[in-house]
C-alpha atoms as a PDB file:
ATOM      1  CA  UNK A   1      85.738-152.668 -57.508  1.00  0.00           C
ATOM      2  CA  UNK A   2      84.643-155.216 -60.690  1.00  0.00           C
ATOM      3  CA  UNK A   3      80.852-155.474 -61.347  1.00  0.00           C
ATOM      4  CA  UNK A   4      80.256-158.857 -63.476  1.00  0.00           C
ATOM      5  CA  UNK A   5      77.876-158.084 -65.819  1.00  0.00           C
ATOM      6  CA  UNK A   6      74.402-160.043 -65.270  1.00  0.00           C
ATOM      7  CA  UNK A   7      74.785-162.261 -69.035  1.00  0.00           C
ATOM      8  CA  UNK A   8      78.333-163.228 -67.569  1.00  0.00           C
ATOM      9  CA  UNK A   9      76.379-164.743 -64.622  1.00  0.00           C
ATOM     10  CA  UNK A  10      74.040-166.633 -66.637  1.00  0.00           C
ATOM     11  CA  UNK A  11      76.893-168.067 -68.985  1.00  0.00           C
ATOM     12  CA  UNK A  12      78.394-169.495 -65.775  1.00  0.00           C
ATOM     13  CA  UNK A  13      75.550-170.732 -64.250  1.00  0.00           C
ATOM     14  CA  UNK A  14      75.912-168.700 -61.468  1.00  0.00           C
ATOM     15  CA  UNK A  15      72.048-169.458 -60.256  1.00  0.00           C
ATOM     16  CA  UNK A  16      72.366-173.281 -61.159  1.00  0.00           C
ATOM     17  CA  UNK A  17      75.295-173.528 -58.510  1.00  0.00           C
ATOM     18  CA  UNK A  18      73.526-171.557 -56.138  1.00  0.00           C
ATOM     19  CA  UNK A  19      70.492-173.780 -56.205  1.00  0.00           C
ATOM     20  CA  UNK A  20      72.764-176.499 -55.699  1.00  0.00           C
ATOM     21  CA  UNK A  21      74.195-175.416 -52.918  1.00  0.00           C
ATOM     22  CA  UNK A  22      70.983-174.614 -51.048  1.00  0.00           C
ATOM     23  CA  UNK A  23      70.070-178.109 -51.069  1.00  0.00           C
ATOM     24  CA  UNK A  24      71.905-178.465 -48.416  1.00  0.00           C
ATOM     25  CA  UNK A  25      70.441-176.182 -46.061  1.00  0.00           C
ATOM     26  CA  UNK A  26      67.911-177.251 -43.744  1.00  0.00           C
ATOM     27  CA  UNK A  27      65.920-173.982 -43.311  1.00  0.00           C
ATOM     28  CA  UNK A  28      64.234-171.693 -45.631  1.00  0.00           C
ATOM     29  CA  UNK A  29      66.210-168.988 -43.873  1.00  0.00           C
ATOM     30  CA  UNK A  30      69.329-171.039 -44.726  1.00  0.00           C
ATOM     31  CA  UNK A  31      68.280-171.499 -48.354  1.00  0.00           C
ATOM     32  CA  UNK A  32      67.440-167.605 -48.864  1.00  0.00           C
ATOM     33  CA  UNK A  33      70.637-166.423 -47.580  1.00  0.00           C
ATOM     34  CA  UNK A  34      72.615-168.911 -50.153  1.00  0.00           C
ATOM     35  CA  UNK A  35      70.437-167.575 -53.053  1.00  0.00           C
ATOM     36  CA  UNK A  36      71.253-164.419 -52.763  1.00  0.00           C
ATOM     37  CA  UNK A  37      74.741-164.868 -52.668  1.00  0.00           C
ATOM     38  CA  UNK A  38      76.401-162.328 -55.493  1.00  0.00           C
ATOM     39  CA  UNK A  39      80.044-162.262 -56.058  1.00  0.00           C
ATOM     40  CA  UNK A  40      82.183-159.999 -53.975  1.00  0.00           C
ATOM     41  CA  UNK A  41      82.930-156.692 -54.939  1.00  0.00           C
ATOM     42  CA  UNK A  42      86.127-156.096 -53.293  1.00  0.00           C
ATOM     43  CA  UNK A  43      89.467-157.778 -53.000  1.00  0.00           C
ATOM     44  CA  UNK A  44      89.289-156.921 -49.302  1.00  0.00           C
ATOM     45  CA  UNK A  45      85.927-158.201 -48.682  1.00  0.00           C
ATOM     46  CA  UNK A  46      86.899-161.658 -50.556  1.00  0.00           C
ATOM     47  CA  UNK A  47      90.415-162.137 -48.765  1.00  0.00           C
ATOM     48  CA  UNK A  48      88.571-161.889 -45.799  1.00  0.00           C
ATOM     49  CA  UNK A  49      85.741-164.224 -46.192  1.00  0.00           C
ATOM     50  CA  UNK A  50      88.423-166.658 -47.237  1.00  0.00           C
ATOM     51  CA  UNK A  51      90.325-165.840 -43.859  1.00  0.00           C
ATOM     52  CA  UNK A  52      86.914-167.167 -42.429  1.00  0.00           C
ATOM     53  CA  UNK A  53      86.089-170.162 -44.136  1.00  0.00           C
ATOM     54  CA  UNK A  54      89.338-171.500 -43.671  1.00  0.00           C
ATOM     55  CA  UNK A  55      89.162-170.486 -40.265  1.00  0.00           C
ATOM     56  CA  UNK A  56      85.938-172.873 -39.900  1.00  0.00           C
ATOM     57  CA  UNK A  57      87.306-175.845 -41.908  1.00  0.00           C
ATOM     58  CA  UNK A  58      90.727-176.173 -39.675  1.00  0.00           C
ATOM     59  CA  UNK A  59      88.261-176.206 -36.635  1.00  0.00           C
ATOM     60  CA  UNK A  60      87.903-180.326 -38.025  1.00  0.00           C
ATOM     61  CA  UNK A  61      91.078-180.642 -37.600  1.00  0.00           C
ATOM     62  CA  UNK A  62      92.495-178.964 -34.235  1.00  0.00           C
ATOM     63  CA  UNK A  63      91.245-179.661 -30.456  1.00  0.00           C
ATOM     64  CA  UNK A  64      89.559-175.900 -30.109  1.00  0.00           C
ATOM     65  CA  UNK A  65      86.614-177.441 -32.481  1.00  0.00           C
ATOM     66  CA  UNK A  66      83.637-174.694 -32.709  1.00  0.00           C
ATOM     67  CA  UNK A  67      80.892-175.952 -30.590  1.00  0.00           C
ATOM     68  CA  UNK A  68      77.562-176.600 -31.873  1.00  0.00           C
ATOM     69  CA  UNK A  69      76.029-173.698 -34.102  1.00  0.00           C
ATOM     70  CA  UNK A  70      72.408-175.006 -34.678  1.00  0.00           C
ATOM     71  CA  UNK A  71      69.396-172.662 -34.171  1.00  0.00           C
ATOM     72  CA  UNK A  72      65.725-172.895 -35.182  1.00  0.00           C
ATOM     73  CA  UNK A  73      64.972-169.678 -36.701  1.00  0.00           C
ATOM     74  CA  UNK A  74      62.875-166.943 -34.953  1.00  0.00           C
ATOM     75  CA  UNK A  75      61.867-164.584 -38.311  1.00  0.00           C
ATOM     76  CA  UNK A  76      57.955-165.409 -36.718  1.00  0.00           C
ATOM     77  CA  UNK A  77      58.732-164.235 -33.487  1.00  0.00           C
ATOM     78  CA  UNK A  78      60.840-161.179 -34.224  1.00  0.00           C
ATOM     79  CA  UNK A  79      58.027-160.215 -36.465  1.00  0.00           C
ATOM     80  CA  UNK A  80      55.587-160.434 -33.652  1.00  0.00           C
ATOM     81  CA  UNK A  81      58.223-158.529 -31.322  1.00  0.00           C
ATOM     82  CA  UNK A  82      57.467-155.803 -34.083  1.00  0.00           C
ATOM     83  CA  UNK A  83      53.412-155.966 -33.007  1.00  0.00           C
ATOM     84  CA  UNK A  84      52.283-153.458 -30.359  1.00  0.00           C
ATOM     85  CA  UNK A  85      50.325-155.547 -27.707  1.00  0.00           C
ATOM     86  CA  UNK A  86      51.201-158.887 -28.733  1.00  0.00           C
ATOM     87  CA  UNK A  87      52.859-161.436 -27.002  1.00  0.00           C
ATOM     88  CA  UNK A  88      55.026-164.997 -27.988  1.00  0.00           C
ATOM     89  CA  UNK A  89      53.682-168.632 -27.557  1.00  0.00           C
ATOM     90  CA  UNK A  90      55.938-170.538 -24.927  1.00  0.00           C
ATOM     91  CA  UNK A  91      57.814-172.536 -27.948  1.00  0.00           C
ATOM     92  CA  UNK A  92      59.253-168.946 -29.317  1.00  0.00           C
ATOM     93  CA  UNK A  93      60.636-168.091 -26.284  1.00  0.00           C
ATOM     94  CA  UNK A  94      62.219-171.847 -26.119  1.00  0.00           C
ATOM     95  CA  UNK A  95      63.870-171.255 -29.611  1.00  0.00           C
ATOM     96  CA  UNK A  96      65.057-167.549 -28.242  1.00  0.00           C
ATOM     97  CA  UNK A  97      66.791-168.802 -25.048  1.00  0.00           C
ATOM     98  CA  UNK A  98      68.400-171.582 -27.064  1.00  0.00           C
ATOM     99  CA  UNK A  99      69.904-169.279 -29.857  1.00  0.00           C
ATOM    100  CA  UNK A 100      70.689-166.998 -27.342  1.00  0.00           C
ATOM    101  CA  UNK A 101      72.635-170.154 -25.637  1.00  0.00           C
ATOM    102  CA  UNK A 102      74.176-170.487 -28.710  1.00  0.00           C
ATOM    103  CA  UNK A 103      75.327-167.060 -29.623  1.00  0.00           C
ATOM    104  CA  UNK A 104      76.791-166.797 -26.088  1.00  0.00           C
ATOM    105  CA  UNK A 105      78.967-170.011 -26.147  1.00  0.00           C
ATOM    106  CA  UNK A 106      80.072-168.944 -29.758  1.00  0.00           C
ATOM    107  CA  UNK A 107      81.127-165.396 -28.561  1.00  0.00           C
ATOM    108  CA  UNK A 108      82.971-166.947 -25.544  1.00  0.00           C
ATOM    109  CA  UNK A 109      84.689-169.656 -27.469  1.00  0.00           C
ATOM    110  CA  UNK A 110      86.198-167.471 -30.246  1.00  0.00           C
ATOM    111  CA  UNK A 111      87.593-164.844 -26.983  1.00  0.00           C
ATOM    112  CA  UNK A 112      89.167-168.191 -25.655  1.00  0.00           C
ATOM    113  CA  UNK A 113      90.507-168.693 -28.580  1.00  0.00           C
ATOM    114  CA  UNK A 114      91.159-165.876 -30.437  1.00  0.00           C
ATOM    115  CA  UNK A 115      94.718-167.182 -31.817  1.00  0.00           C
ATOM    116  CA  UNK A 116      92.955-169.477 -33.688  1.00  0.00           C
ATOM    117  CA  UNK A 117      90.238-168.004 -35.235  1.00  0.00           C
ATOM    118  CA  UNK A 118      91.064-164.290 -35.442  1.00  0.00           C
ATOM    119  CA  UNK A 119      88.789-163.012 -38.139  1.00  0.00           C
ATOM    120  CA  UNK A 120      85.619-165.230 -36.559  1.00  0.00           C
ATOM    121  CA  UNK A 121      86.880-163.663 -33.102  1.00  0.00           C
ATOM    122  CA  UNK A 122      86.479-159.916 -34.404  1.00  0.00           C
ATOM    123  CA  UNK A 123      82.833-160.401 -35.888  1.00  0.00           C
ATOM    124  CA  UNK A 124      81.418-162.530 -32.746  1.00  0.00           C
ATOM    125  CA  UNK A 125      83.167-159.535 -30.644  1.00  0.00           C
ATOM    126  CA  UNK A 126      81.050-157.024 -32.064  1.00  0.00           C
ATOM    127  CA  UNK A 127      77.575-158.675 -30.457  1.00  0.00           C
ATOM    128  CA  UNK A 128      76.534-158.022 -26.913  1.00  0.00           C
ATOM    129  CA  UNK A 129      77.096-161.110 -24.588  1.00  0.00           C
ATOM    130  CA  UNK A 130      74.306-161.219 -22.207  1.00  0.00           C
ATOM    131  CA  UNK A 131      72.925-164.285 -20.294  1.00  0.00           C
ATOM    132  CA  UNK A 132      69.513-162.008 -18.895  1.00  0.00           C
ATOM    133  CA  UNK A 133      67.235-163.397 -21.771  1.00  0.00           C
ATOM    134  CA  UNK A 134      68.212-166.865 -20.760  1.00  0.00           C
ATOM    135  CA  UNK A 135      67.432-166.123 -17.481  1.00  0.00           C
ATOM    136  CA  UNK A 136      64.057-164.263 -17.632  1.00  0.00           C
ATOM    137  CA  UNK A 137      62.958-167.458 -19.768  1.00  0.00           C
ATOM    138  CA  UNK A 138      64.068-169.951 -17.495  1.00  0.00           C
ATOM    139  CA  UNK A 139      62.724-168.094 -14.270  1.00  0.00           C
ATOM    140  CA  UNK A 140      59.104-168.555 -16.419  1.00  0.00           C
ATOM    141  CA  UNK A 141      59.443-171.337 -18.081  1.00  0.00           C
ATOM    142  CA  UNK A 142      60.725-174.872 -17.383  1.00  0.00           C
ATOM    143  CA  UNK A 143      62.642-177.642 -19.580  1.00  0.00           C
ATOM    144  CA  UNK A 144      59.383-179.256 -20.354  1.00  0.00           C
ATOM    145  CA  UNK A 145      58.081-176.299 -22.165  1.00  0.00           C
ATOM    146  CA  UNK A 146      55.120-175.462 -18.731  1.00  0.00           C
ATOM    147  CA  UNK A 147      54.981-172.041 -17.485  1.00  0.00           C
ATOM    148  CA  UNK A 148      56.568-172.570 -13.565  1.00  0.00           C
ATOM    149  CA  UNK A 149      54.244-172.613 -10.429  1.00  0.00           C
ATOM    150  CA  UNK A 150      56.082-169.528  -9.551  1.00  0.00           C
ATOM    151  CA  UNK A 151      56.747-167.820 -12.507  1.00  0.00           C
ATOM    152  CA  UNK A 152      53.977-165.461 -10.460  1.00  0.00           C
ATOM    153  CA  UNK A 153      52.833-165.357  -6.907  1.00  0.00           C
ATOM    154  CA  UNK A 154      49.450-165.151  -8.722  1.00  0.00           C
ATOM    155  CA  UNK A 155      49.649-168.462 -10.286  1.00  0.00           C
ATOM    156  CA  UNK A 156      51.628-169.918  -7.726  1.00  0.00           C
ATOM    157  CA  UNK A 157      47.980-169.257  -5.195  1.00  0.00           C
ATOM    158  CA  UNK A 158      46.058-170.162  -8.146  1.00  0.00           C
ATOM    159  CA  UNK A 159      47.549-173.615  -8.963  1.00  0.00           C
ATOM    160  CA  UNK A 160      47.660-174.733  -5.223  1.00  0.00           C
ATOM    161  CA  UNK A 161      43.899-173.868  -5.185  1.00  0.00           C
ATOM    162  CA  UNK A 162      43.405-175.864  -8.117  1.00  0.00           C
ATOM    163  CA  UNK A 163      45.474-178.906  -6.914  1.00  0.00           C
ATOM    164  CA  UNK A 164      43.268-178.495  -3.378  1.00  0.00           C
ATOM    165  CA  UNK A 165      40.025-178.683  -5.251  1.00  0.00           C
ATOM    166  CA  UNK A 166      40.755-181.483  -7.733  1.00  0.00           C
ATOM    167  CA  UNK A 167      41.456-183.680  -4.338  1.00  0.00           C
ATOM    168  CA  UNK A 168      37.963-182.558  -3.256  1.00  0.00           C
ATOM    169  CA  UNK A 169      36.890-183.910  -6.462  1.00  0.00           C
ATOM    170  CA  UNK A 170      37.907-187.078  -6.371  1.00  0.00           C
ATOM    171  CA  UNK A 171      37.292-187.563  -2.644  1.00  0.00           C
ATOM    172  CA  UNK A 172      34.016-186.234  -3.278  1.00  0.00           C
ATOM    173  CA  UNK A 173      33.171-188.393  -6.650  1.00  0.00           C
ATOM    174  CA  UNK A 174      34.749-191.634  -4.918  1.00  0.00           C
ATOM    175  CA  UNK A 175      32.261-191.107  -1.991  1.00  0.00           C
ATOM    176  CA  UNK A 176      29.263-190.672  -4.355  1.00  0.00           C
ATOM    177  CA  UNK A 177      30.848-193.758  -6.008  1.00  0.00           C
ATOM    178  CA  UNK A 178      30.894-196.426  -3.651  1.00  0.00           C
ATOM    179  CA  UNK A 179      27.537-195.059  -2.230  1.00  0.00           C
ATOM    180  CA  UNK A 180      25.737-195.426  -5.224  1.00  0.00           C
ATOM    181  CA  UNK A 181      27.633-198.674  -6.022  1.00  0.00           C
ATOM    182  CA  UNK A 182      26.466-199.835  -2.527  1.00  0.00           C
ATOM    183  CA  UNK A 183      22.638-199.692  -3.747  1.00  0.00           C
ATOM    184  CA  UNK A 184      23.045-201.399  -7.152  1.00  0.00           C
ATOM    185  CA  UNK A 185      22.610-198.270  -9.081  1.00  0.00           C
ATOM    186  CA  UNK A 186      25.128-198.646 -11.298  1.00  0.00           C
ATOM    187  CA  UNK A 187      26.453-200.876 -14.199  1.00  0.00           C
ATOM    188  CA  UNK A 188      28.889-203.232 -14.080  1.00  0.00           C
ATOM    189  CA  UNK A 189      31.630-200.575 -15.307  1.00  0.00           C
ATOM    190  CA  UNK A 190      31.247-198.572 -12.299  1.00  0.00           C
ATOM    191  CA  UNK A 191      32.435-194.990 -14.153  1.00  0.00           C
ATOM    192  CA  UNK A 192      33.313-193.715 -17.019  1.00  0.00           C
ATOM    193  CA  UNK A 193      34.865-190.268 -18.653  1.00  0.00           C
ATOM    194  CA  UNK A 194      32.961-187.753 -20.167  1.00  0.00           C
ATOM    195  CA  UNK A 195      34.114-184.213 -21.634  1.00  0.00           C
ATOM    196  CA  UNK A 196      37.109-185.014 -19.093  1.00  0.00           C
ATOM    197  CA  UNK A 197      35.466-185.415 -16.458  1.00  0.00           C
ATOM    198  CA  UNK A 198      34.362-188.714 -14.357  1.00  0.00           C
ATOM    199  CA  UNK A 199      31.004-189.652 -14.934  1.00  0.00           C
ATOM    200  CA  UNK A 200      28.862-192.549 -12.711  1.00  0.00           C
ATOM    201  CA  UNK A 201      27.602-195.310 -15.289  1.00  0.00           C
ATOM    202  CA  UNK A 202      24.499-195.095 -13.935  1.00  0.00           C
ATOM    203  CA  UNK A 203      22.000-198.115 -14.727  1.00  0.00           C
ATOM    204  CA  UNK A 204      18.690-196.097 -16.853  1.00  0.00           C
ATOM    205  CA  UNK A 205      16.462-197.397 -14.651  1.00  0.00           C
ATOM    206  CA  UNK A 206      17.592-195.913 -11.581  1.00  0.00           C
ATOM    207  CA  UNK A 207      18.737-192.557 -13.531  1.00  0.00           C
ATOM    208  CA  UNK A 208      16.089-190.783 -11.098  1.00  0.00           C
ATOM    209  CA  UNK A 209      17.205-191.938  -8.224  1.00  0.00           C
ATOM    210  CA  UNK A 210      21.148-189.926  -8.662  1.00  0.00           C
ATOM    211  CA  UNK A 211      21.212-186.898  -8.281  1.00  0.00           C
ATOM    212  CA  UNK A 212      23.716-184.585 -10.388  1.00  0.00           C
ATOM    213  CA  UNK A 213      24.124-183.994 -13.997  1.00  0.00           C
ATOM    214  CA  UNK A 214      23.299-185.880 -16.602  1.00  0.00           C
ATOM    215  CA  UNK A 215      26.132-185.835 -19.453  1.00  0.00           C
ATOM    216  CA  UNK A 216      25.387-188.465 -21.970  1.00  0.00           C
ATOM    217  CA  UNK A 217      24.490-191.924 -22.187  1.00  0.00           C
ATOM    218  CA  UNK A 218      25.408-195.196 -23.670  1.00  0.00           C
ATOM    219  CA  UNK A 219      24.578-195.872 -27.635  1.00  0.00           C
ATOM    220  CA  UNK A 220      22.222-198.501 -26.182  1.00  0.00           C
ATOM    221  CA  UNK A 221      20.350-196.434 -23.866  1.00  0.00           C
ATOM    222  CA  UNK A 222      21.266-199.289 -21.208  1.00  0.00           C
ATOM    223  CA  UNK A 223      23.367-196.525 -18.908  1.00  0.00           C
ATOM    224  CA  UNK A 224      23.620-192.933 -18.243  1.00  0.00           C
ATOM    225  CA  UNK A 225      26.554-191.426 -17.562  1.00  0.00           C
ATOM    226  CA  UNK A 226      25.829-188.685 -14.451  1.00  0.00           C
ATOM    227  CA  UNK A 227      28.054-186.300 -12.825  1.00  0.00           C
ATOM    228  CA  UNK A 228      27.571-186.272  -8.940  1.00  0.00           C
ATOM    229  CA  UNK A 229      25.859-183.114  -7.615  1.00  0.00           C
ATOM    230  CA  UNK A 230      28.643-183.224  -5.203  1.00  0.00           C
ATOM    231  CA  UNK A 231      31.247-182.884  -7.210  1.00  0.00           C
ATOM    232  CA  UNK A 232      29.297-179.991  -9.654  1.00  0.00           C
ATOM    233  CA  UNK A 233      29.895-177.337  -7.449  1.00  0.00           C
ATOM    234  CA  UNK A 234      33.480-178.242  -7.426  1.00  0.00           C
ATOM    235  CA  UNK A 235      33.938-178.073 -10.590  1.00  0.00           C
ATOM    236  CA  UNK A 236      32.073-174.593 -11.546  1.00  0.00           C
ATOM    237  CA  UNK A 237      34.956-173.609  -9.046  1.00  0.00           C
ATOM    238  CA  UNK A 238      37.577-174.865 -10.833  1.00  0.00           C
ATOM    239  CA  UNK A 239      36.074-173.868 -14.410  1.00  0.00           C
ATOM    240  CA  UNK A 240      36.679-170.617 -12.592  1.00  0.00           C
ATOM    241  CA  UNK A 241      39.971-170.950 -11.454  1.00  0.00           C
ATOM    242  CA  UNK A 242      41.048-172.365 -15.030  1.00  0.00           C
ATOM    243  CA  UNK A 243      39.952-169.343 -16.783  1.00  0.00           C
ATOM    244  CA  UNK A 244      41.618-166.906 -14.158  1.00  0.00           C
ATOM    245  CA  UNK A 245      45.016-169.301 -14.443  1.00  0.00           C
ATOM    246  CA  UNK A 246      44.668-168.834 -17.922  1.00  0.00           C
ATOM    247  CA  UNK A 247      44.434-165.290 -17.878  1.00  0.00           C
ATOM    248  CA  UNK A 248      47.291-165.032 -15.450  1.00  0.00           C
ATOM    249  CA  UNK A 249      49.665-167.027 -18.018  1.00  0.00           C
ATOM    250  CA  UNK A 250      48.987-164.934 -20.830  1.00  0.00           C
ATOM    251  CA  UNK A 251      50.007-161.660 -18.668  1.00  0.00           C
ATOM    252  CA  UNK A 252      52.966-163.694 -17.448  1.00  0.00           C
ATOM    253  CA  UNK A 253      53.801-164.350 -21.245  1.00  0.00           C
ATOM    254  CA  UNK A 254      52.837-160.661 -22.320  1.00  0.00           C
ATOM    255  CA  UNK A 255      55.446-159.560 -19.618  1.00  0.00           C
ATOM    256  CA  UNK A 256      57.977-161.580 -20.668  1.00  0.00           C
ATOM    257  CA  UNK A 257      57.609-160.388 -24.726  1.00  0.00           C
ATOM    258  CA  UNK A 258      57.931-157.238 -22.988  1.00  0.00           C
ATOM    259  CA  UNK A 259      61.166-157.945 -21.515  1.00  0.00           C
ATOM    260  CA  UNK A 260      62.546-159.772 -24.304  1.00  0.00           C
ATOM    261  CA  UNK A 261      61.030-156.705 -27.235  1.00  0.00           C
ATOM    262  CA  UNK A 262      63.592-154.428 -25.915  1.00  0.00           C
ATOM    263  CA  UNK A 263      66.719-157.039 -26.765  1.00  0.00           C
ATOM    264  CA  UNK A 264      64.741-157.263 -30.658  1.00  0.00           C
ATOM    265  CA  UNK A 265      67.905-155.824 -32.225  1.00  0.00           C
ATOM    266  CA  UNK A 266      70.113-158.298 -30.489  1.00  0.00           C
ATOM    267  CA  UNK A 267      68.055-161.212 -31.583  1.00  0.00           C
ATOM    268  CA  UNK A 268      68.118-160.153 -35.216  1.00  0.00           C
ATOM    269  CA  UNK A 269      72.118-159.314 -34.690  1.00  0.00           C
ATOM    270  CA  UNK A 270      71.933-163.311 -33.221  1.00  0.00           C
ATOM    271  CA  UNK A 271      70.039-164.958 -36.072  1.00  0.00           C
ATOM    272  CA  UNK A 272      71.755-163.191 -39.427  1.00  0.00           C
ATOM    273  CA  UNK A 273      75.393-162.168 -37.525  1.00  0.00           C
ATOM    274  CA  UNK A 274      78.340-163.096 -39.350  1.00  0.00           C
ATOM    275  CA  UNK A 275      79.406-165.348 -36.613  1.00  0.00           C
ATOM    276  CA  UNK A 276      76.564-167.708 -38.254  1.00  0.00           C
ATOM    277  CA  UNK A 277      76.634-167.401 -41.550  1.00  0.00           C
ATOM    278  CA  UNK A 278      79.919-166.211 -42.857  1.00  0.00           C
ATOM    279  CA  UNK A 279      81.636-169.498 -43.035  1.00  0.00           C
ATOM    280  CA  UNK A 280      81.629-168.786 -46.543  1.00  0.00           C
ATOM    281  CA  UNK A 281      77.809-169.746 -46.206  1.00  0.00           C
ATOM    282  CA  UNK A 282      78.914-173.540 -45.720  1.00  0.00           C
ATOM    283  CA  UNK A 283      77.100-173.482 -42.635  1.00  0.00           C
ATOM    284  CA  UNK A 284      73.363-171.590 -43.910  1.00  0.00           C
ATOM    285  CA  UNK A 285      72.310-169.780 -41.105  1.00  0.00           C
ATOM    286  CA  UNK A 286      73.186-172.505 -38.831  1.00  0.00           C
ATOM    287  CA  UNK A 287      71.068-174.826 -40.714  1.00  0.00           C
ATOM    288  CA  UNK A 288      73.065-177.454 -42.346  1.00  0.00           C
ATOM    289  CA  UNK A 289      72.832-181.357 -43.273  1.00  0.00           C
END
């Protein structure tokens, strides 16, 4: 075992060719890991991180290329794994089902090819290879980053109530529209939108004669913008329903945390493993230009 002596480090601008090479890392996890590179130790540990990178730079040049090896990083979400009670955002379980993707197709191409890269092979054999945190995410939550109709029979009766309601909404709005409309008490523009919701533009002379809720007016004081009484009913219902839908996501996304806290150690074993970053740190974490 040789220890370099700190001065000798300094006389080689060691740190200067660090910070060189983080440039080219596209994370902050990336550029940590490179600056706290210190030279090996051990003959053994060397030869073998050699055996690696060369491993990873003949992949250019052979038809068993390593597939893709990008990941955004998860350090927020593992620490909030670490937080009794809390629970991820749906864009932290989208970054843990992709490097979870990842890690699986690296672990199964390195067994396929194992001739190839043998050292690369031996480290990406010693993580677990599980598809079940893929799977709980997807069953919750689909490509476009929603929580699924179904993800809960719950949610499932609470959307289709919702979706029933807004029709009576509209139905009930157009109605109150084109009756209104029929006895010239409204402006030329008909409607309008206010706090999302559709509003009759209402002419102010006739304001008495509507009934609902008034919800603003125009800067001229020409027209006030009401909200049918038939339709306010409706929507306290649905102001309802959107708070219990809301609650019923967050339990949905509490259960899953729950699910994925207990694979915590995998996910750190996913996001520092040697499979990642032992390419003699060319690749950063995963994060390189």
């Amino acid at each position: 075992m040789i220890n370099i002596h700190k001065k000798t480090l300094q006389d080689l601008e060691f740190n200067t060719v660090l910070q060189q090479v983080s440039t080219y890392c596209v994370s902050n996890l990336g550029k940590d890991e490179v600056l706290n590179i210190a030279p090996f130790k051990s003959k053994e540990t060397l030869l073998k991180s050699l055996h690696q990178v060369n491993e990873y730079v003949s992949s250019f040049e052979n038809d068993n290329r390593i597939p893709n090896h990008g990941f955004d990083e998860i350090t927020e979400a593992k620490k909030l794994l670490g937080i009794e009670n809390s629970f991820l955002e749906i864009d932290s379980f989208r970054k843990i089902a992709a490097i979870s993707e990842t890690s699986n197709t690296l672990i199964t191409h390195f067994k396929k090819f194992e001739e190839y890269y043998p050292t690369l092979y031996f480290d990406a054999s010693q993580i677990e290879l599980t598809t079940l945190i893929i799977e709980q995410i997807n069953a919750v939550i689909n490509k476009f980053g929603e929580i699924k109709d179904d993800a809960s029979e719950t949610l499932y009766n609470i959307r289709k109530t919702i979706n029933a309601l807004n029709g009576k909404i509209n139905s009930s709005f157009t109605s109150a529209l084109n009756r209104y409309h029929g006895q010239n008490f409204l402006d030329d523009i008909r409607e309008s939108v206010v706090e999302n919701k559709r509003v009759l533009a209402v002419k102010a002379m006739y304001r008495r004669k509507v009934k609902g809720a008034i919800l603003g007016g125009s800067k001229t004081g020409s027209i006030i913008y009401i909200e049918p009484e038939a339709t306010l009913q409706f929507h306290r219902e649905l102001n309802n329903l959107q708070y219990e839908e809301k609650e019923e996501v967050n339990k949905i996304l509490k259960e899953l945390t729950n699910f994925i806290r207990t694979y915590k150690p995998l996910l750190l074993q996913y996001q520092v493993s040697r499979i990642f970053n032992n390419y003699g740190y060319c690749i950063c974490q995963g994060h390189v230009q």
